[in-house]
PDB file of N, CA and C in Angstrom:
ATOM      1  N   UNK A   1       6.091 -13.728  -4.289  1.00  0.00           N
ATOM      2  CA  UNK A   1       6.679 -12.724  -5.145  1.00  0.00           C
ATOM      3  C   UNK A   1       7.566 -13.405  -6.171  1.00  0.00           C
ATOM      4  N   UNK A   2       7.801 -12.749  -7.194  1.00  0.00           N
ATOM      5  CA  UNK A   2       8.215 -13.088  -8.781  1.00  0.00           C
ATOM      6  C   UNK A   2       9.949 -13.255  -8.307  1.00  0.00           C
ATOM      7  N   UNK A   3      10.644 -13.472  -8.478  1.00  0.00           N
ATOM      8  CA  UNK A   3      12.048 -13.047  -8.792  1.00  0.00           C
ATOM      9  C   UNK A   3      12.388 -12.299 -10.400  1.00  0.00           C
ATOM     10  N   UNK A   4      13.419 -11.307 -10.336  1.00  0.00           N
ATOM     11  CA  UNK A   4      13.226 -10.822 -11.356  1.00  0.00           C
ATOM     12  C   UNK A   4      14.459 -10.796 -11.891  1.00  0.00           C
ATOM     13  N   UNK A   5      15.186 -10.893 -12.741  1.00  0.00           N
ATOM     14  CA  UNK A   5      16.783 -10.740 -13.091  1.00  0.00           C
ATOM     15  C   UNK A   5      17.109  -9.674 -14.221  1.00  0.00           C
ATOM     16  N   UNK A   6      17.491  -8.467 -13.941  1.00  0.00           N
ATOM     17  CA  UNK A   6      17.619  -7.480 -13.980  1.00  0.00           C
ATOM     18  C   UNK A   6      18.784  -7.089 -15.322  1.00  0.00           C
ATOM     19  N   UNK A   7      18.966  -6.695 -16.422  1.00  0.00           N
ATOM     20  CA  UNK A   7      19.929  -6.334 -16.862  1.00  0.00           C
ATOM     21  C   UNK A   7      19.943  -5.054 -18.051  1.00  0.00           C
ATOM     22  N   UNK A   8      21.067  -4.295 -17.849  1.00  0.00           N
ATOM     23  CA  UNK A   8      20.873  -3.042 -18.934  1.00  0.00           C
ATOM     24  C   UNK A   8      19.404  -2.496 -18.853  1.00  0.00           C
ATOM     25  N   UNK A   9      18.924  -2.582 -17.596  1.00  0.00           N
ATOM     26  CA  UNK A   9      17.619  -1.483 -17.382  1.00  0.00           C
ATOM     27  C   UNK A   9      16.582  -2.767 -18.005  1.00  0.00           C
ATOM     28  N   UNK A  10      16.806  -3.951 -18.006  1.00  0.00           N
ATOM     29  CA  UNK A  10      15.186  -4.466 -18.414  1.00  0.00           C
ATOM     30  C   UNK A  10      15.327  -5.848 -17.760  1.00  0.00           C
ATOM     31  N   UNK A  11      14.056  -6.010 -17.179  1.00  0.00           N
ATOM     32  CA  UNK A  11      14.035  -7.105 -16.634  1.00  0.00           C
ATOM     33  C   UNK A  11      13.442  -8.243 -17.123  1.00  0.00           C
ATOM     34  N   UNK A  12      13.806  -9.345 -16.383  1.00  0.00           N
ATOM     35  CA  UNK A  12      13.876 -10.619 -17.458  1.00  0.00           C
ATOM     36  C   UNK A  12      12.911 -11.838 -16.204  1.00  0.00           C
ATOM     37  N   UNK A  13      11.820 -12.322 -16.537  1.00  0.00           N
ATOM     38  CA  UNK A  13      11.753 -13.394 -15.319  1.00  0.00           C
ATOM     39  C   UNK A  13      12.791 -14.837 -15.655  1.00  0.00           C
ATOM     40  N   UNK A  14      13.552 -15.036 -16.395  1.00  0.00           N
ATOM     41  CA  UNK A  14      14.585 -15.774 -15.906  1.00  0.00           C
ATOM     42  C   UNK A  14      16.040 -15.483 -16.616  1.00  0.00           C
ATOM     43  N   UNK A  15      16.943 -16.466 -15.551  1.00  0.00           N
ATOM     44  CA  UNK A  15      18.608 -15.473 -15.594  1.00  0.00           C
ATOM     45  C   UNK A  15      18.865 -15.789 -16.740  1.00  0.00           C
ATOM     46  N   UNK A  16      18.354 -17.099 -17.261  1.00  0.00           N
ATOM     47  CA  UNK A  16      19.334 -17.516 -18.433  1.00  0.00           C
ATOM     48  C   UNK A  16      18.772 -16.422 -20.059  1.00  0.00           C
ATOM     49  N   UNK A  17      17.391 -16.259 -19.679  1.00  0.00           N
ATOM     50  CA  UNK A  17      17.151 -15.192 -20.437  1.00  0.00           C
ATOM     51  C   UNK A  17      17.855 -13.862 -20.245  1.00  0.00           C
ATOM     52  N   UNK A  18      18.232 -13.514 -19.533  1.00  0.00           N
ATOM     53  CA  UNK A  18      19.019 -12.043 -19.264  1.00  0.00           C
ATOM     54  C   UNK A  18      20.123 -12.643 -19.501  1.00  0.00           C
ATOM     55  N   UNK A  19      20.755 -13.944 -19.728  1.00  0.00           N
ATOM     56  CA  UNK A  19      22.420 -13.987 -20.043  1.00  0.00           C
ATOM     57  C   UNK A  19      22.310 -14.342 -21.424  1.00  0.00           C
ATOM     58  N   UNK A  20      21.199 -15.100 -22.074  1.00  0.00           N
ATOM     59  CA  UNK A  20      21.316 -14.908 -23.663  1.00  0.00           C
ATOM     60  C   UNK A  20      21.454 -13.567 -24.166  1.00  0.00           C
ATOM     61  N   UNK A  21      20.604 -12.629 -23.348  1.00  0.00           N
ATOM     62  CA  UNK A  21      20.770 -11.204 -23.638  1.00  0.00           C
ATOM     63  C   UNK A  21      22.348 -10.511 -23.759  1.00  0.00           C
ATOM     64  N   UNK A  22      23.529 -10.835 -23.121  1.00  0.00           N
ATOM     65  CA  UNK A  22      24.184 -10.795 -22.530  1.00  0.00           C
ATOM     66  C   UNK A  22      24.794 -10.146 -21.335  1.00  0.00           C
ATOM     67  N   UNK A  23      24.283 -10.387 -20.687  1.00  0.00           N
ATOM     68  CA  UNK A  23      24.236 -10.309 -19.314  1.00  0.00           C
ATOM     69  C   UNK A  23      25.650 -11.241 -18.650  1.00  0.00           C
ATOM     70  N   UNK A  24      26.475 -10.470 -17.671  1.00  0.00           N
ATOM     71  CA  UNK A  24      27.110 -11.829 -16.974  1.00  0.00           C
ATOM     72  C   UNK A  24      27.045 -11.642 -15.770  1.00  0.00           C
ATOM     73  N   UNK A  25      27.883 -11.751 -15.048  1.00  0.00           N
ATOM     74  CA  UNK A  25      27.483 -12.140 -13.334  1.00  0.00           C
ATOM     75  C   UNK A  25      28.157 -10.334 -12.535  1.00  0.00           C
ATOM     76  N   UNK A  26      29.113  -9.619 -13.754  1.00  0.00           N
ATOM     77  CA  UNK A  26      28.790  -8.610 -12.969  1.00  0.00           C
ATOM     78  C   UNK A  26      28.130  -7.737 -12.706  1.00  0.00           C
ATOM     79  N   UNK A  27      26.704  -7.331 -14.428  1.00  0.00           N
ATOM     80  CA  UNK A  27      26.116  -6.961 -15.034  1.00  0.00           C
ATOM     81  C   UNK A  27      24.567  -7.508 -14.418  1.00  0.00           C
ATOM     82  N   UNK A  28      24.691  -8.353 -13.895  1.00  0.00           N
ATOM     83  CA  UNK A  28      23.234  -8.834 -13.539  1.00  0.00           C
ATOM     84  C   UNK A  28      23.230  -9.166 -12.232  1.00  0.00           C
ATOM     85  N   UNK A  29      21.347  -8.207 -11.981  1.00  0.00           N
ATOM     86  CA  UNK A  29      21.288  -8.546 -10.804  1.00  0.00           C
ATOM     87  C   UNK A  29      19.657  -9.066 -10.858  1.00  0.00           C
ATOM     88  N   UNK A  30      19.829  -9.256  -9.114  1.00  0.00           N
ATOM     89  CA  UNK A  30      17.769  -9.421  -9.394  1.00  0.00           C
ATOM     90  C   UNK A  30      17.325  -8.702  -8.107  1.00  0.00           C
ATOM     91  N   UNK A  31      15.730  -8.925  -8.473  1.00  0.00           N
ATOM     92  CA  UNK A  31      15.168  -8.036  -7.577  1.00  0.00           C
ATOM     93  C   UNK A  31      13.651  -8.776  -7.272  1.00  0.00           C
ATOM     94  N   UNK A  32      13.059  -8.658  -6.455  1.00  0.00           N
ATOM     95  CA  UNK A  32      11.880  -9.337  -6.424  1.00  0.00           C
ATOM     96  C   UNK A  32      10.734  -8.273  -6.773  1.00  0.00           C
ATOM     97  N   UNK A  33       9.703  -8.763  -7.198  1.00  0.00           N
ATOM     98  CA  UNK A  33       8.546  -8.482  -8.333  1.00  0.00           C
ATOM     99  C   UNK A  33       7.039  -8.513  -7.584  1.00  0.00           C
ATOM    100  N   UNK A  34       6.509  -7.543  -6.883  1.00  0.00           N
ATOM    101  CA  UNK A  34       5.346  -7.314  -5.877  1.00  0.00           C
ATOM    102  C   UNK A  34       4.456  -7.429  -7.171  1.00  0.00           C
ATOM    103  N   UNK A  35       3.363  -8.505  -7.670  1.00  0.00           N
ATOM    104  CA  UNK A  35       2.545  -8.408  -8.475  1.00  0.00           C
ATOM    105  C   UNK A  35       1.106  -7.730  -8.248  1.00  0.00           C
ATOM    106  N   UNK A  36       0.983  -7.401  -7.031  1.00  0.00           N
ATOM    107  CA  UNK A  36       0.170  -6.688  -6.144  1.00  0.00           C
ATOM    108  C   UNK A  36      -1.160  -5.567  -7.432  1.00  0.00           C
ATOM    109  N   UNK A  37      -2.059  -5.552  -7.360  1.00  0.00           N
ATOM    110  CA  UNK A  37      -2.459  -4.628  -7.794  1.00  0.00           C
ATOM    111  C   UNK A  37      -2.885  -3.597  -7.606  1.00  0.00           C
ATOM    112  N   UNK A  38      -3.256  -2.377  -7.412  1.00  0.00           N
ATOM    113  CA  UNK A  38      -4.095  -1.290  -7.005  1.00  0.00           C
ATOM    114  C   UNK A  38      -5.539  -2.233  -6.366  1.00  0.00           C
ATOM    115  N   UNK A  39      -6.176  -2.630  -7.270  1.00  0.00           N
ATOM    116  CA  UNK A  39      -7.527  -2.901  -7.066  1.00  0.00           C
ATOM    117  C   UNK A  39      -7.272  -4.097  -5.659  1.00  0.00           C
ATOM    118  N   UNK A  40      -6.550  -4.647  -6.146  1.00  0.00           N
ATOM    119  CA  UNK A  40      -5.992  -5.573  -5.008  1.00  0.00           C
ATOM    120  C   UNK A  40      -5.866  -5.460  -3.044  1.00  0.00           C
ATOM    121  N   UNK A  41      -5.906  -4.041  -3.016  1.00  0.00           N
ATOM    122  CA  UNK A  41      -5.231  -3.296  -2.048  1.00  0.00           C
ATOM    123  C   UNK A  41      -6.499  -3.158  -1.121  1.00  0.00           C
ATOM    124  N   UNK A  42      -6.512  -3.726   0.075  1.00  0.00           N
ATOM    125  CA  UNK A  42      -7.828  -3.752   0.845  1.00  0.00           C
ATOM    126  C   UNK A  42      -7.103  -2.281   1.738  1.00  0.00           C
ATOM    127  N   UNK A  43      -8.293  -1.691   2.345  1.00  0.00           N
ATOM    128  CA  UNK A  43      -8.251  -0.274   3.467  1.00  0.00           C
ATOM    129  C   UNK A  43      -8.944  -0.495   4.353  1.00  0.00           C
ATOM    130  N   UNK A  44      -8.447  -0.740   5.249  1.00  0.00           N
ATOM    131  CA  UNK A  44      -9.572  -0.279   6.902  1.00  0.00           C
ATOM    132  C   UNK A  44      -9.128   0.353   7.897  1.00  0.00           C
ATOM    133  N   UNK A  45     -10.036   0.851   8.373  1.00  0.00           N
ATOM    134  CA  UNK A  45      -9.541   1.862   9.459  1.00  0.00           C
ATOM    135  C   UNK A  45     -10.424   1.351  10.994  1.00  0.00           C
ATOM    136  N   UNK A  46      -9.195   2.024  11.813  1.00  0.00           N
ATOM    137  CA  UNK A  46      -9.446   2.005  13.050  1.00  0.00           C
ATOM    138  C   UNK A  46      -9.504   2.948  13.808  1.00  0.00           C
ATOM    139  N   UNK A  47      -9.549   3.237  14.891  1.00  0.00           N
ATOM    140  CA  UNK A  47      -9.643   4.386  15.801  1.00  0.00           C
ATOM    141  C   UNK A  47      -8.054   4.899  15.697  1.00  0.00           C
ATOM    142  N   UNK A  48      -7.033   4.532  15.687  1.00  0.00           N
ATOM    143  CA  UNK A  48      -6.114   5.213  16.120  1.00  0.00           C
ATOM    144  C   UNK A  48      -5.060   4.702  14.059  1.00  0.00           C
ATOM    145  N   UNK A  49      -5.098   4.299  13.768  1.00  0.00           N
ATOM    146  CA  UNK A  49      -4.743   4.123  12.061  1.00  0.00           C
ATOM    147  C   UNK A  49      -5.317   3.331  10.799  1.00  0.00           C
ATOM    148  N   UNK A  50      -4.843   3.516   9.923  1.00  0.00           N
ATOM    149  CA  UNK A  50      -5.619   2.842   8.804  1.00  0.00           C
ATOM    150  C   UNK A  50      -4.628   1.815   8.377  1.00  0.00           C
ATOM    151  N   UNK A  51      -5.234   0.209   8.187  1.00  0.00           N
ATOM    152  CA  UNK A  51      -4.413  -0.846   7.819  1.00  0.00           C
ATOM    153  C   UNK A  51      -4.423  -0.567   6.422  1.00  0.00           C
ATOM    154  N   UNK A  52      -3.510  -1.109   5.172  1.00  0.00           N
ATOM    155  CA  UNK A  52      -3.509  -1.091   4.361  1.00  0.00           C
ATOM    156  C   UNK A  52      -2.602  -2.571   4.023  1.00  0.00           C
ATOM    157  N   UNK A  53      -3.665  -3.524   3.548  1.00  0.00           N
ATOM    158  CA  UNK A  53      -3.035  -4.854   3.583  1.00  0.00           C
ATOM    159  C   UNK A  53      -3.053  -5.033   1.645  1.00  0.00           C
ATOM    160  N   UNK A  54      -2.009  -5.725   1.647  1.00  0.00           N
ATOM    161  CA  UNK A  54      -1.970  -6.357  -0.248  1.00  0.00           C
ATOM    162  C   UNK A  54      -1.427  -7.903  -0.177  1.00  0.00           C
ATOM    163  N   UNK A  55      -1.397  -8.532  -1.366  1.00  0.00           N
ATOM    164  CA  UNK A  55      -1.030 -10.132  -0.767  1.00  0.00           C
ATOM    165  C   UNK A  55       0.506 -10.400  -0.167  1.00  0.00           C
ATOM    166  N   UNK A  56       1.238  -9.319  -0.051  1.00  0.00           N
ATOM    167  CA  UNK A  56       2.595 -10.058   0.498  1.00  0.00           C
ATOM    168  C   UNK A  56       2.819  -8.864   2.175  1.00  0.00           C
ATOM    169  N   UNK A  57       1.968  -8.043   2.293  1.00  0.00           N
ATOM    170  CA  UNK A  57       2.161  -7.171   3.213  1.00  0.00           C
ATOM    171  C   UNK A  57       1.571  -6.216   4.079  1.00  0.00           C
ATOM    172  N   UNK A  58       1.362  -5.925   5.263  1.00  0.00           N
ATOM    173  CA  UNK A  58       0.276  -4.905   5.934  1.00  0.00           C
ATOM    174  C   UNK A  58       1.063  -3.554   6.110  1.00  0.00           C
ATOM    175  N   UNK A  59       0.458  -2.762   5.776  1.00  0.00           N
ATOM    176  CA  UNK A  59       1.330  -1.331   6.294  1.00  0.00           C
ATOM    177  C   UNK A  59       0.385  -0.613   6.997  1.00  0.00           C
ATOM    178  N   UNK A  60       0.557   0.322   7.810  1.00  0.00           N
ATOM    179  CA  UNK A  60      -0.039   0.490   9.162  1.00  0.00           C
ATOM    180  C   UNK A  60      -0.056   2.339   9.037  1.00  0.00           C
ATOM    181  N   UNK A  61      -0.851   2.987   9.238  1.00  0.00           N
ATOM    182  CA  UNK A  61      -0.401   4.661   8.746  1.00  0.00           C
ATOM    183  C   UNK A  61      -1.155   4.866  10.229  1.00  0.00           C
ATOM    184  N   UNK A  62      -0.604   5.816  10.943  1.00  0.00           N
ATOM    185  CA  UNK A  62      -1.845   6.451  12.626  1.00  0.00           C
ATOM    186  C   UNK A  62      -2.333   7.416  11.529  1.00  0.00           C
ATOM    187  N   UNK A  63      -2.917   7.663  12.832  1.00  0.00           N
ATOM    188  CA  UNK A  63      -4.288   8.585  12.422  1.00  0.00           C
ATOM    189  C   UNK A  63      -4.756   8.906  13.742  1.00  0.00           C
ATOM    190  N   UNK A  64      -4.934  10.513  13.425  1.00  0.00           N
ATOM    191  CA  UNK A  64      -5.600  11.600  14.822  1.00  0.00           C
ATOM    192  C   UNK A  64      -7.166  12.176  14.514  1.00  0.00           C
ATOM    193  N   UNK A  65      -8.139  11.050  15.628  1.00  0.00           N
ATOM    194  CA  UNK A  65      -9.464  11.655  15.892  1.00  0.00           C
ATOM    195  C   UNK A  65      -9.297  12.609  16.579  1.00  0.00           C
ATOM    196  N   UNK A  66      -9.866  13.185  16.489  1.00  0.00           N
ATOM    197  CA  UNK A  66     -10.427  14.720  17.935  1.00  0.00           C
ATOM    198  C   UNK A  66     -11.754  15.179  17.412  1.00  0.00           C
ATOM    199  N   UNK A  67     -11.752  15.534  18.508  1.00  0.00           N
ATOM    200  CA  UNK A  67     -13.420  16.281  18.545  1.00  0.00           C
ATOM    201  C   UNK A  67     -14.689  15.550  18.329  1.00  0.00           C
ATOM    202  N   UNK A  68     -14.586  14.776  18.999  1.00  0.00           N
ATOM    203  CA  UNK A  68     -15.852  13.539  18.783  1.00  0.00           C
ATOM    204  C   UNK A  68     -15.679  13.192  17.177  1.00  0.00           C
ATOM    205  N   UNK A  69     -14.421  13.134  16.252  1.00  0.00           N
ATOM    206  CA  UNK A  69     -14.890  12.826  15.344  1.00  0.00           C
ATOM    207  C   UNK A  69     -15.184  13.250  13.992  1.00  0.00           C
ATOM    208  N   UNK A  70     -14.965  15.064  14.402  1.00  0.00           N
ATOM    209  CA  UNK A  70     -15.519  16.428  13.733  1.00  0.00           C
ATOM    210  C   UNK A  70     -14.154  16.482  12.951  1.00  0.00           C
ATOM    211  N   UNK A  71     -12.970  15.696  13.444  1.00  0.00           N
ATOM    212  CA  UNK A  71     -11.830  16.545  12.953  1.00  0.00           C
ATOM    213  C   UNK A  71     -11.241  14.967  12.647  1.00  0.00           C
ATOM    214  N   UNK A  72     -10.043  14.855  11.464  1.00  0.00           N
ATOM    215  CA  UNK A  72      -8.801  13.986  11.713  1.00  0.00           C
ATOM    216  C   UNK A  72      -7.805  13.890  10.721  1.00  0.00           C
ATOM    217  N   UNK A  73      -6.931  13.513  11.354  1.00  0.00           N
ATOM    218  CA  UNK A  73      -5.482  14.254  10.176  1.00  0.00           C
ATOM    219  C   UNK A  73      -4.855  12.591  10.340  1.00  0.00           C
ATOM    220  N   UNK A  74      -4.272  12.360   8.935  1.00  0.00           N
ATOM    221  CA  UNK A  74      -3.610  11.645   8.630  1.00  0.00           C
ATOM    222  C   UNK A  74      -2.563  11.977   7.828  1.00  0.00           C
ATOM    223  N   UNK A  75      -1.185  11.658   8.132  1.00  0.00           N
ATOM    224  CA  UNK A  75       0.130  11.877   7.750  1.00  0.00           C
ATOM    225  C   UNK A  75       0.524  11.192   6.270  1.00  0.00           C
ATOM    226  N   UNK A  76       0.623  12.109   5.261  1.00  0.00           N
ATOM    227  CA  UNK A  76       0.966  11.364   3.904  1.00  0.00           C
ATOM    228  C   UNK A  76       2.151  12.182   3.564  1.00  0.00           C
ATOM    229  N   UNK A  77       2.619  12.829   4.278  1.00  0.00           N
ATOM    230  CA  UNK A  77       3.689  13.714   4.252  1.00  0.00           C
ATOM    231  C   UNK A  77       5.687  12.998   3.671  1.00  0.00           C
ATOM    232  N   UNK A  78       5.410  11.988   4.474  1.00  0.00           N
ATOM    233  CA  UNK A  78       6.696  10.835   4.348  1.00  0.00           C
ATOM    234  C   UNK A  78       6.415   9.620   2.926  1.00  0.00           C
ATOM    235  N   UNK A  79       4.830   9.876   2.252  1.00  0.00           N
ATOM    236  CA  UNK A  79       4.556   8.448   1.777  1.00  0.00           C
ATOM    237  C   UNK A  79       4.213   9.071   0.062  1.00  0.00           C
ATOM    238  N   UNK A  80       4.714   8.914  -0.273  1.00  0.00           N
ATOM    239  CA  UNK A  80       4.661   9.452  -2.373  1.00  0.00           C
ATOM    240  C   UNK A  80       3.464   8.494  -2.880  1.00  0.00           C
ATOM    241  N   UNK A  81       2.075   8.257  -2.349  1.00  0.00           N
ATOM    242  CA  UNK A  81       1.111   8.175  -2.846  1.00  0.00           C
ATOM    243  C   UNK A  81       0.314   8.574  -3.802  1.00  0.00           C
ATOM    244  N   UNK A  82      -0.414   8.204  -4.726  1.00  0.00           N
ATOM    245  CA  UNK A  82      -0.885   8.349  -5.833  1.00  0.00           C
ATOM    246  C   UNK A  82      -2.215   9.004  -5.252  1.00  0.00           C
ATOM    247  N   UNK A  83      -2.850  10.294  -5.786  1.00  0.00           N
ATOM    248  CA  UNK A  83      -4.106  10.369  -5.233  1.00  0.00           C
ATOM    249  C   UNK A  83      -5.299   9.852  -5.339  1.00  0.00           C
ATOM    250  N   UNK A  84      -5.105   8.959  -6.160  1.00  0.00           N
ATOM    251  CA  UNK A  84      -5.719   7.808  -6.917  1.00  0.00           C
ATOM    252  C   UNK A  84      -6.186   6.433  -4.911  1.00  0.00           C
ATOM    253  N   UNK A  85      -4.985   6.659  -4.355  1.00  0.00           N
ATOM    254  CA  UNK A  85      -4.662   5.513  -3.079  1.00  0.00           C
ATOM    255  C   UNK A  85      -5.270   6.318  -2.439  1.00  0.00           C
ATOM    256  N   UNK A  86      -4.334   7.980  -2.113  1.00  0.00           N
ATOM    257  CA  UNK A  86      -5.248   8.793  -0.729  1.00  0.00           C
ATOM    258  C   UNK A  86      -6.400   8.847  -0.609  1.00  0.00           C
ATOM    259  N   UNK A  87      -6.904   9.449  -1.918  1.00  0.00           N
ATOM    260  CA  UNK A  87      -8.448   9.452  -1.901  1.00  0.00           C
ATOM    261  C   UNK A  87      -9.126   8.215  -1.401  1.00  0.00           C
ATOM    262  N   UNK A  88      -9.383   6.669  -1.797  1.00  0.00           N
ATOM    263  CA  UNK A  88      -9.329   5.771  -1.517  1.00  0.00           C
ATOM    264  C   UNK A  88      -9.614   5.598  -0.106  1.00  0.00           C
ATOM    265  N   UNK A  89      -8.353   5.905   0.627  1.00  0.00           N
ATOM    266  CA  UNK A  89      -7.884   5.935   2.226  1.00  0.00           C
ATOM    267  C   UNK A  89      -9.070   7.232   2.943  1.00  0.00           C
ATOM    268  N   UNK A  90      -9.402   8.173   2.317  1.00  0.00           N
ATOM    269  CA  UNK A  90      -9.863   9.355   2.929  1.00  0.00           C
ATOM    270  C   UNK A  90     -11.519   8.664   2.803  1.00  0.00           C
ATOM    271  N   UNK A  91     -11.940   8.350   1.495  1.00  0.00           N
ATOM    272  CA  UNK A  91     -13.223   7.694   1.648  1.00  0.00           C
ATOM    273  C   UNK A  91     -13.535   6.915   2.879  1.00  0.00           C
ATOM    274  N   UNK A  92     -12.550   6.093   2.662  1.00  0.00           N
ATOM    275  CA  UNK A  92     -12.601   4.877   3.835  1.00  0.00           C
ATOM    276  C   UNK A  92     -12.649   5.572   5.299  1.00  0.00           C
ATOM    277  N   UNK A  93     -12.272   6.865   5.668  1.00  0.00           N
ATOM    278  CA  UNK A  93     -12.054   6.985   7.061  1.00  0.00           C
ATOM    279  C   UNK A  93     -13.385   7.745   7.246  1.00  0.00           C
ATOM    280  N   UNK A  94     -14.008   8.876   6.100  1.00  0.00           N
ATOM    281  CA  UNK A  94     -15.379   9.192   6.633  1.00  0.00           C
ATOM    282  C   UNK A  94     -16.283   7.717   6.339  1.00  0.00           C
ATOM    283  N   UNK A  95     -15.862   7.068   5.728  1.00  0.00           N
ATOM    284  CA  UNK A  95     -17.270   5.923   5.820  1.00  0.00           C
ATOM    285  C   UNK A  95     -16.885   5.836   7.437  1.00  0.00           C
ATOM    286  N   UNK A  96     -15.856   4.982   7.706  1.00  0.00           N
ATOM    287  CA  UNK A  96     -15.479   4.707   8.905  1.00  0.00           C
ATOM    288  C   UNK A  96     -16.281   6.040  10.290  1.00  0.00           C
ATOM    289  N   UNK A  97     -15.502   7.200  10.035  1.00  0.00           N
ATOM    290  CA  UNK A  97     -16.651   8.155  10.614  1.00  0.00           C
ATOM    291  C   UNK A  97     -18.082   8.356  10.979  1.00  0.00           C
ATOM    292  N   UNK A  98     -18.668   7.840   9.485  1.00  0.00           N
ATOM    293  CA  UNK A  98     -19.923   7.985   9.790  1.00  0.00           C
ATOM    294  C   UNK A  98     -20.658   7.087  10.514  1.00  0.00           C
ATOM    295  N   UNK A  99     -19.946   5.957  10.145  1.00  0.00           N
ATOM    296  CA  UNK A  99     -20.672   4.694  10.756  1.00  0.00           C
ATOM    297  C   UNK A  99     -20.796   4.788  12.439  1.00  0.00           C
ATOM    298  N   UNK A 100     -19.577   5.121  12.621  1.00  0.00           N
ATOM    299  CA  UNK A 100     -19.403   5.576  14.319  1.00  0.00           C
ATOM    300  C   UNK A 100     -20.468   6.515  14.762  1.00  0.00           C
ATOM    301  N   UNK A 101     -20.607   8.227  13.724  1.00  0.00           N
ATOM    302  CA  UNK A 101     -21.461   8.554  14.146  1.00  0.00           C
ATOM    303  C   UNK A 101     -23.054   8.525  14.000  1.00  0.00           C
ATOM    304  N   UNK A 102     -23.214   7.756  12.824  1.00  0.00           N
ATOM    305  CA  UNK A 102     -25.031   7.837  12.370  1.00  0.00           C
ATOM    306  C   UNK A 102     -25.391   6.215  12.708  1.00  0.00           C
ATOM    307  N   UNK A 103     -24.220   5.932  12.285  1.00  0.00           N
ATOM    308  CA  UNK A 103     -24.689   4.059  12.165  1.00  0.00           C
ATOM    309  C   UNK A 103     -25.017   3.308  13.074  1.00  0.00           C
ATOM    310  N   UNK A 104     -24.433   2.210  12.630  1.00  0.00           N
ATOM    311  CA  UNK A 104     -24.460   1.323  13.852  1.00  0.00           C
ATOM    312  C   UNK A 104     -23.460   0.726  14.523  1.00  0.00           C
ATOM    313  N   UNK A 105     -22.416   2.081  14.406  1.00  0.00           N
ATOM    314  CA  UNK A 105     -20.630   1.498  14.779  1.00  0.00           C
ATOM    315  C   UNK A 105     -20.463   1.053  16.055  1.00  0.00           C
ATOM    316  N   UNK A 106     -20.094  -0.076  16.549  1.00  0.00           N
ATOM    317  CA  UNK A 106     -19.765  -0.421  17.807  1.00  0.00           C
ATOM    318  C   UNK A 106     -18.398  -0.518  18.699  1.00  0.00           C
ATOM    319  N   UNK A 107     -17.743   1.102  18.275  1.00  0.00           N
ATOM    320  CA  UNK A 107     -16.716   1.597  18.407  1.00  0.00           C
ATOM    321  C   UNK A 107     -16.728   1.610  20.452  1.00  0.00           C
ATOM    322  N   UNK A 108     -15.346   1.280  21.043  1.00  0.00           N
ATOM    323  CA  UNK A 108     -15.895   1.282  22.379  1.00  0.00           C
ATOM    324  C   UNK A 108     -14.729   2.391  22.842  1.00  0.00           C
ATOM    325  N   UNK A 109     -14.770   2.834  23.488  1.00  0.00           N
ATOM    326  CA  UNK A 109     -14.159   4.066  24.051  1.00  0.00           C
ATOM    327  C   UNK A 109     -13.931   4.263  25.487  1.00  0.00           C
TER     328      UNK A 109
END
């Protein structure tokens, strides 16, 4: 990850650039810089949640099968996702679905 040095609302990738700006040490801060992209963002799912890995991090969401499969709810309730990501995530769990049920999923139970 980037380091970022922060001042009057704009960020700078280095300090001495944010202190030519004038910036001084009470005025400036930093923050680190996830260069991560959307496209970047791998999805897989499992029986009980969906991984969601990017290059600095895995985040982990559960997820409720029932009914052989017929049914499953995933919690986006806590997470300000773009529907651009959910959708994404929802593809991924009927592929995941189907494979279990038409394919050749070697899901063990």
């Amino acid at each position: 990850m980037d380091k970022l040095w922060v001042y009057d609302g704009v960020a700078y990738h280095s300090r001495d650039l944010a202190i030519l700006h004038g910036a001084d040490e009470l005025s400036l801060y930093s923050v680190y810089f996830n260069d991560t992209i959307d496209d970047d963002i791998e999805i897989e799912v499992t029986r009980d949640k969906v991984i969601i890995q990017e290059c600095y991090d895995t985040i982990e969401i559960p997820t409720e099968f029932r009914d052989d499969f017929d049914y499953f709810d995933i919690d986006f309730s806590k997470r300000l996702l773009s529907n651009d990501i959910k959708e994404r995530i929802k593809d991924k769990i009927v592929d995941y679905i189907e494979d279990i049920k038409y394919g050749d999923g070697n899901e063990d139970f």
